[in-house]
N, C-alpha and C. Protein backbone atom coordinates (compact mmCIF):
# COMPACT_ATOMS: atom_id res chain seq x y z
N UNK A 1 35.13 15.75 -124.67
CA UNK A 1 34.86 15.60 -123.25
C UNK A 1 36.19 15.64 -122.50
N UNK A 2 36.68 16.32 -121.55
CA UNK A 2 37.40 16.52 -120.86
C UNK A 2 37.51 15.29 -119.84
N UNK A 3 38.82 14.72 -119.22
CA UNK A 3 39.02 13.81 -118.84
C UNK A 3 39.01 13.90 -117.42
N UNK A 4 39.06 14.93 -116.80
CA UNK A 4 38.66 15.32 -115.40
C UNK A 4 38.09 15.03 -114.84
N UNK A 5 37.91 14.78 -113.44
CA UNK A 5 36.88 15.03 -112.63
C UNK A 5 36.63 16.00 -111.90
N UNK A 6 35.39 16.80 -112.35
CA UNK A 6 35.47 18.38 -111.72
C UNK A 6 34.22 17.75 -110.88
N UNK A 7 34.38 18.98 -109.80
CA UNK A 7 33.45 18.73 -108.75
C UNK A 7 32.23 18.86 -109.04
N UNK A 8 31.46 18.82 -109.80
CA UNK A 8 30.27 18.86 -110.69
C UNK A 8 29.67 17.74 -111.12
N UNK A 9 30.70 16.54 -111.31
CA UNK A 9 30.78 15.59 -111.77
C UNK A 9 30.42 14.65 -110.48
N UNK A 10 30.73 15.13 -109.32
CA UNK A 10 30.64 14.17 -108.30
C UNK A 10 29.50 13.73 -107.07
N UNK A 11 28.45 13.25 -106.89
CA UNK A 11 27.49 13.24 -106.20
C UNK A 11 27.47 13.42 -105.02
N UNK A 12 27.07 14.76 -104.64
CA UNK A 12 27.54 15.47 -102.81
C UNK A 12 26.04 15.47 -102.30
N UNK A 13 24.66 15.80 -102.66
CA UNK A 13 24.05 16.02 -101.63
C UNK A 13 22.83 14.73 -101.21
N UNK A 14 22.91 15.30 -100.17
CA UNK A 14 22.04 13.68 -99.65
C UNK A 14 21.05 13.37 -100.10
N UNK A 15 20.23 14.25 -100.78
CA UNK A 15 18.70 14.27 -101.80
C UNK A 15 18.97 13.46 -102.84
N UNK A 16 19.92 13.64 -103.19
CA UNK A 16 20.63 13.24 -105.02
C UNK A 16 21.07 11.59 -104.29
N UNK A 17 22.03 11.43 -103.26
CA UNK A 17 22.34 10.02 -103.13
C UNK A 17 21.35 9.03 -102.73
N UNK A 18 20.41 9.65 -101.71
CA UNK A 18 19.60 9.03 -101.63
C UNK A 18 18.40 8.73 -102.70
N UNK A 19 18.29 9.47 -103.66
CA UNK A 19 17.05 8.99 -104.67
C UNK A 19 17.87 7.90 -105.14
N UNK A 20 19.28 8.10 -105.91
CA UNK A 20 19.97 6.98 -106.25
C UNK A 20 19.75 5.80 -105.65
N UNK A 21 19.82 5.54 -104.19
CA UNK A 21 19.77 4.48 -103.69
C UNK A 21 18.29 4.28 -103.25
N UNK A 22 17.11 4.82 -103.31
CA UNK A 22 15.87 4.98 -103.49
C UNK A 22 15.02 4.00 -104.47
N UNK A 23 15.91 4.80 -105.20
CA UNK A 23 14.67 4.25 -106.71
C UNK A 23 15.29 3.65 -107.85
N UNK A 24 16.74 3.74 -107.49
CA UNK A 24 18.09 3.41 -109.14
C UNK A 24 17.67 2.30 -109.15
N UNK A 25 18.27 1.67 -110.42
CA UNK A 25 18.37 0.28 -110.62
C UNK A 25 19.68 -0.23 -110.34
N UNK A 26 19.70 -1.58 -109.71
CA UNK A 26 20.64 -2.31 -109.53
C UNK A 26 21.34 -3.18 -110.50
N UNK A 27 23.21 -3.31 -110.03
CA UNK A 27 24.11 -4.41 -110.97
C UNK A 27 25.25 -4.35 -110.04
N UNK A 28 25.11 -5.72 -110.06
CA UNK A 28 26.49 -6.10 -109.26
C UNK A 28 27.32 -7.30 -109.93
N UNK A 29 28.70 -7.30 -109.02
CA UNK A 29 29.35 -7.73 -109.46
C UNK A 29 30.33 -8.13 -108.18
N UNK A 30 31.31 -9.26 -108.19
CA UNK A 30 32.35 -9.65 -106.82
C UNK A 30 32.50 -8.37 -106.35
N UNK A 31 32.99 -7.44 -107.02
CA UNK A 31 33.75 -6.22 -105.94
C UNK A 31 33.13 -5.30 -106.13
N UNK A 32 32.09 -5.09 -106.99
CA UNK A 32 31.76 -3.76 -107.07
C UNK A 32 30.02 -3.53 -106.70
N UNK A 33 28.92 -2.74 -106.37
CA UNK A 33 27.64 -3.10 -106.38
C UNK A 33 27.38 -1.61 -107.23
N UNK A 34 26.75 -1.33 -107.68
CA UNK A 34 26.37 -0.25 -109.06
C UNK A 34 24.57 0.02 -108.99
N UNK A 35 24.53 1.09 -108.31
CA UNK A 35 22.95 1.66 -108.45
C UNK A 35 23.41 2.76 -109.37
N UNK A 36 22.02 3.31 -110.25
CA UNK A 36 22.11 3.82 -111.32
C UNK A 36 20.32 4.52 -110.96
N UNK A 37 20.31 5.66 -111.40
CA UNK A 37 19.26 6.57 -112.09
C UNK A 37 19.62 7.25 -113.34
N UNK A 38 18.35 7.86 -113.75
CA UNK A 38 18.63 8.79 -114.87
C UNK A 38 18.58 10.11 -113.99
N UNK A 39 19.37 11.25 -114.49
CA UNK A 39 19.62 12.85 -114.03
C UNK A 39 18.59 13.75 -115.15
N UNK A 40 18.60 14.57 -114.65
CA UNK A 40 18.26 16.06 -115.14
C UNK A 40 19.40 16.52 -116.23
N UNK A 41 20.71 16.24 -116.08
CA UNK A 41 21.87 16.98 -116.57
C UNK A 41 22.24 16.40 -117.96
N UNK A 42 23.36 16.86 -118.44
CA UNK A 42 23.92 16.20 -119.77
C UNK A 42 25.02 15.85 -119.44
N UNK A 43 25.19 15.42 -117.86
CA UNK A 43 26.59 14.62 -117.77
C UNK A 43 26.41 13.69 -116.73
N UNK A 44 27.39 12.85 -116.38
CA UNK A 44 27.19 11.73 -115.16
C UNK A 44 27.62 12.21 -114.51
N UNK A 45 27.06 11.60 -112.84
CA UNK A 45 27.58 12.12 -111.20
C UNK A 45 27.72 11.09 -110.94
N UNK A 46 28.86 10.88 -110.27
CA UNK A 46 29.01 9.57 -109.51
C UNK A 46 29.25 9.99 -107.89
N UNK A 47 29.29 8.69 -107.32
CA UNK A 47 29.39 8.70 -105.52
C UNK A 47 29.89 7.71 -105.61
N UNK A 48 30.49 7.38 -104.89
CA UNK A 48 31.96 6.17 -104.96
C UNK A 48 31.98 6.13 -102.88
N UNK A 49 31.75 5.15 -102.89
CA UNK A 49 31.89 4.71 -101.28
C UNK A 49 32.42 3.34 -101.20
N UNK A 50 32.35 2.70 -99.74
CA UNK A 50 32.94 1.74 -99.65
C UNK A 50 32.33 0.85 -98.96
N UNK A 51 31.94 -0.46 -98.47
CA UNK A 51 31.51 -1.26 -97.70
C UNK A 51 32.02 -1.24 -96.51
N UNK A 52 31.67 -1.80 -95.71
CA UNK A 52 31.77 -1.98 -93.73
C UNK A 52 32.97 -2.71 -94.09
N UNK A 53 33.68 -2.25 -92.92
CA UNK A 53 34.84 -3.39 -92.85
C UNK A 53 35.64 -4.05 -93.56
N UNK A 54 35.87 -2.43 -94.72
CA UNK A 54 37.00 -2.73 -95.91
C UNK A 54 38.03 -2.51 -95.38
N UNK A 55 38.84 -2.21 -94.48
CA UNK A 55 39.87 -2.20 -94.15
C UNK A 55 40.41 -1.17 -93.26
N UNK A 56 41.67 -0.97 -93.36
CA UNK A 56 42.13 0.31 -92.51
C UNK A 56 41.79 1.37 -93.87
N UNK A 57 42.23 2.86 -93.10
CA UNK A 57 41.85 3.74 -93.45
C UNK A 57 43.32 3.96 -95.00
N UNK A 58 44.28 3.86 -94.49
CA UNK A 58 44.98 3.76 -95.93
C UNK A 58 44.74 2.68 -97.02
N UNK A 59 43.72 1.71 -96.62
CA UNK A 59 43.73 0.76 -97.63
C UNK A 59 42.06 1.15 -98.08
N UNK A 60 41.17 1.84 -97.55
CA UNK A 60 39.84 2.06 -98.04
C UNK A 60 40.33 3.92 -99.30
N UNK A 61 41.41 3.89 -98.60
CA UNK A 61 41.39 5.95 -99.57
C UNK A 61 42.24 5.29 -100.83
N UNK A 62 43.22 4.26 -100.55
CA UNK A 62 44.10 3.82 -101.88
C UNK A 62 42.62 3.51 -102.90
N UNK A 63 41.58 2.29 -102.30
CA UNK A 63 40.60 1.86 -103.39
C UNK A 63 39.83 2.74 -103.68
N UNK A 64 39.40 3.32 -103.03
CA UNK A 64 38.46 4.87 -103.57
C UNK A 64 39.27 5.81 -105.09
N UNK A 65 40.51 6.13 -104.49
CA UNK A 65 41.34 6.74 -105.50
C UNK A 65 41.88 6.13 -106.51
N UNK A 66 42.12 4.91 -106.64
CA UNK A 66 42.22 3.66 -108.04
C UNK A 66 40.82 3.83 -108.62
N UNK A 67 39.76 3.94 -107.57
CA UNK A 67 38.36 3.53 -108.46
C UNK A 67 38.05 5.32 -109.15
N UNK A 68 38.41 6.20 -108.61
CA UNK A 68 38.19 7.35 -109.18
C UNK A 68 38.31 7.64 -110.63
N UNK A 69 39.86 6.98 -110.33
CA UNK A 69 41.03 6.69 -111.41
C UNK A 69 40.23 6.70 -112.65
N UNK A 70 39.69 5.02 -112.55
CA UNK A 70 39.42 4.16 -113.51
C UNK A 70 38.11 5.15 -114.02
N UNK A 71 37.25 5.65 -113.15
CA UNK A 71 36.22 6.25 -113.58
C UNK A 71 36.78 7.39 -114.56
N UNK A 72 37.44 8.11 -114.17
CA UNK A 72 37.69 9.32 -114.88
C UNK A 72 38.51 8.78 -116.40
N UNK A 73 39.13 7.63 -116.33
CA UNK A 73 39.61 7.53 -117.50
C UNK A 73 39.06 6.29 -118.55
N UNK A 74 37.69 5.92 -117.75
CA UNK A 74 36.26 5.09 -118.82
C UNK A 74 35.25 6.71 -118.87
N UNK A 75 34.79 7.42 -118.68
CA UNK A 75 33.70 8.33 -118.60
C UNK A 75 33.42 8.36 -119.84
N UNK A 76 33.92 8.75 -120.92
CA UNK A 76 33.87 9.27 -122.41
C UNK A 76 32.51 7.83 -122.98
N UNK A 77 33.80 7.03 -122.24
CA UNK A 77 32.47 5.43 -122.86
C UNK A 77 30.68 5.51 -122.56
N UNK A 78 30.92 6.18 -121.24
CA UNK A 78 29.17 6.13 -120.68
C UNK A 78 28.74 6.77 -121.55
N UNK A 79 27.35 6.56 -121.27
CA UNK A 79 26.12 7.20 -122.18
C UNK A 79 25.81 8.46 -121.02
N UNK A 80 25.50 9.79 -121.31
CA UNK A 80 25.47 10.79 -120.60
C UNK A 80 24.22 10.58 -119.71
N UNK A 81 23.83 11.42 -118.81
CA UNK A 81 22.57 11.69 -117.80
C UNK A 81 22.57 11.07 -117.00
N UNK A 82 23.31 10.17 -115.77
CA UNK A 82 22.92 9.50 -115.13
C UNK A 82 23.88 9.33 -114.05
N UNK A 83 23.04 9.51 -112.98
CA UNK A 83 23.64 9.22 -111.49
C UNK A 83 23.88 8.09 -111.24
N UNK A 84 25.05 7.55 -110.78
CA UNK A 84 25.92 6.26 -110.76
C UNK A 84 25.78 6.55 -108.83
N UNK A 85 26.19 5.42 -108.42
CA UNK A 85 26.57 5.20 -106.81
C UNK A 85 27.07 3.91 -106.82
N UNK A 86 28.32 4.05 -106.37
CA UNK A 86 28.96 2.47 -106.79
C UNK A 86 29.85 2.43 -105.39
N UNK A 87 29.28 1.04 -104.72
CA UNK A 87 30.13 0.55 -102.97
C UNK A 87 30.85 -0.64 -103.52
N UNK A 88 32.09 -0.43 -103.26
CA UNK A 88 33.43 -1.31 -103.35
C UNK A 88 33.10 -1.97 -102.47
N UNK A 89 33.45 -3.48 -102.29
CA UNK A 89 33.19 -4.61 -101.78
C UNK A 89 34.64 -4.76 -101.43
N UNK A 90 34.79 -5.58 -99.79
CA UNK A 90 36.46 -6.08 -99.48
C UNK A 90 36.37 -7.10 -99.95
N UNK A 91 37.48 -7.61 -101.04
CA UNK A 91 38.02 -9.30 -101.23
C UNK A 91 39.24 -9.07 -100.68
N UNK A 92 39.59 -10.82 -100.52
CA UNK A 92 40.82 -11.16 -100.05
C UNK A 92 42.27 -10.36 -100.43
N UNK A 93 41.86 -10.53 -101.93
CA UNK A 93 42.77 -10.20 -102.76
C UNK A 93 43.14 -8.62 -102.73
N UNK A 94 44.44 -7.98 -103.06
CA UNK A 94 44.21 -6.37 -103.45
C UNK A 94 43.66 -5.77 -104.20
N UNK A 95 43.28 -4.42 -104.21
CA UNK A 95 42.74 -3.87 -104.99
C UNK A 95 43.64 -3.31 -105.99
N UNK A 96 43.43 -3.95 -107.15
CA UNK A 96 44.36 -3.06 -108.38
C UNK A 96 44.14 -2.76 -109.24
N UNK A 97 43.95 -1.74 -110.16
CA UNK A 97 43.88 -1.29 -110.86
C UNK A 97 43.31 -1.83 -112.10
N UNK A 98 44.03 -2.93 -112.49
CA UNK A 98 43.36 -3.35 -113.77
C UNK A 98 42.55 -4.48 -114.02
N UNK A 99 42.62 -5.27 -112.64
CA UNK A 99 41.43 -6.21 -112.32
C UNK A 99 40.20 -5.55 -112.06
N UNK A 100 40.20 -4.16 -111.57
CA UNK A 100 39.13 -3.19 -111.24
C UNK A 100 38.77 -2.86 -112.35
N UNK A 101 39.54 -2.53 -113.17
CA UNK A 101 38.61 -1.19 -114.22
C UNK A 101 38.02 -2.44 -115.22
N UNK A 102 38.62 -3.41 -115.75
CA UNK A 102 38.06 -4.67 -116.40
C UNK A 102 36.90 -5.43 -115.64
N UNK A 103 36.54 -5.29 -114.56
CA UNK A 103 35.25 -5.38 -113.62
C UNK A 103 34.28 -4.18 -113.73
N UNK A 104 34.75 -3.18 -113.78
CA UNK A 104 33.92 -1.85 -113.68
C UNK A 104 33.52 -1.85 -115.29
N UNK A 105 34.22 -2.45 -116.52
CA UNK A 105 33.80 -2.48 -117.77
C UNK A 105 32.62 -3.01 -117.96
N UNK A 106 32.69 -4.34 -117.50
CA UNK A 106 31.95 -5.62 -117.56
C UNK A 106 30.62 -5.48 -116.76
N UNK A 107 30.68 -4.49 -115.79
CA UNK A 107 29.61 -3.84 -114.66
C UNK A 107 28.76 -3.24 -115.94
N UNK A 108 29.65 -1.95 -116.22
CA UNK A 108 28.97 -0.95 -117.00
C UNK A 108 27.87 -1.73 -118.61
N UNK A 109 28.61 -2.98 -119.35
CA UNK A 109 27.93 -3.05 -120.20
C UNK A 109 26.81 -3.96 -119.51
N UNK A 110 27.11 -4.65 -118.57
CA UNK A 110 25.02 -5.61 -118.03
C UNK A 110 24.57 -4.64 -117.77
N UNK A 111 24.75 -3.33 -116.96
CA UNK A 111 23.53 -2.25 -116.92
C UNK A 111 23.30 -1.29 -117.89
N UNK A 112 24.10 -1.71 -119.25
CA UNK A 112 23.60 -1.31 -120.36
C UNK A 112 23.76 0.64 -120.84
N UNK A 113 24.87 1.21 -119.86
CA UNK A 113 25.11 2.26 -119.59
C UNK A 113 26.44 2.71 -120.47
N UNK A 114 26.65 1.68 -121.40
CA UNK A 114 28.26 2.09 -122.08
C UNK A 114 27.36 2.50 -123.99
N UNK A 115 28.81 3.81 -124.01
CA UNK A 115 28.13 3.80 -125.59
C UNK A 115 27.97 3.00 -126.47
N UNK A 116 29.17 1.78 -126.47
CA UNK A 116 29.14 0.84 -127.24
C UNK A 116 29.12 -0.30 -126.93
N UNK A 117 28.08 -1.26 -127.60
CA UNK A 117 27.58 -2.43 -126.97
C UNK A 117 28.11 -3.18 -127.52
N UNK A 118 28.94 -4.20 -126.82
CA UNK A 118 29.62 -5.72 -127.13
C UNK A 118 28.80 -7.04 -126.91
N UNK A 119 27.84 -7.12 -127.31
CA UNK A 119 27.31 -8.63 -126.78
C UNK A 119 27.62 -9.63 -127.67
């Protein structure tokens, strides 16, 4: 699996985001909220947005692009087929990197979406 994120990979049309947020199932977490469907495809799409009143505009594109980050370099872990939509939540605190992706881990195994299960 290639470690990329090609534009294929990424959830653009409003049919597709909205069933996600339609009919997915829900998991949340402090910073992160995680709707989930199953796809048609043999790979995951994600949509990555942000909550109201996360901040200025350089501090909502820094967390988008950390959270990209982290996505593109957990993907291999997911289990294939499934449309992700995940809204970053503002905390006090910054957004960094490895408090994120260790949240986005811990997300991924309660909705039961990682290849390998730690319980």
């Amino acid at each position: 699996m290639k470690k990329s994120l090609s534009k294929g990979e990424i959830l653009r049309l409003k049919k597709d985001i909205d069933r996600v947020f339609r009919s997915g199932k829900k998991a949340f977490s402090p910073s992160l909220r995680l709707r989930y469907v199953k796809n048609q495809e043999s790979y995951n799409r994600i949509f990555v947005t942000l909550a109201r009143k996360f901040g200025s505009a350089p501090r909502r594109n820094r967390a988008r692009r950390i959270f990209k980050e982290i996505y593109r370099l957990q993907k291999a872990r997911l289990l294939p087929g499934w449309d992700l939509a995940v809204i970053i939540q503002p905390l006090p605190e910054s957004f960094d990197f490895s408090s994120q992706s260790r949240e986005w881990e811990r997300l991924l195994r309660r909705a039961g979406l990682t290849k390998i299960r730690e319980d």
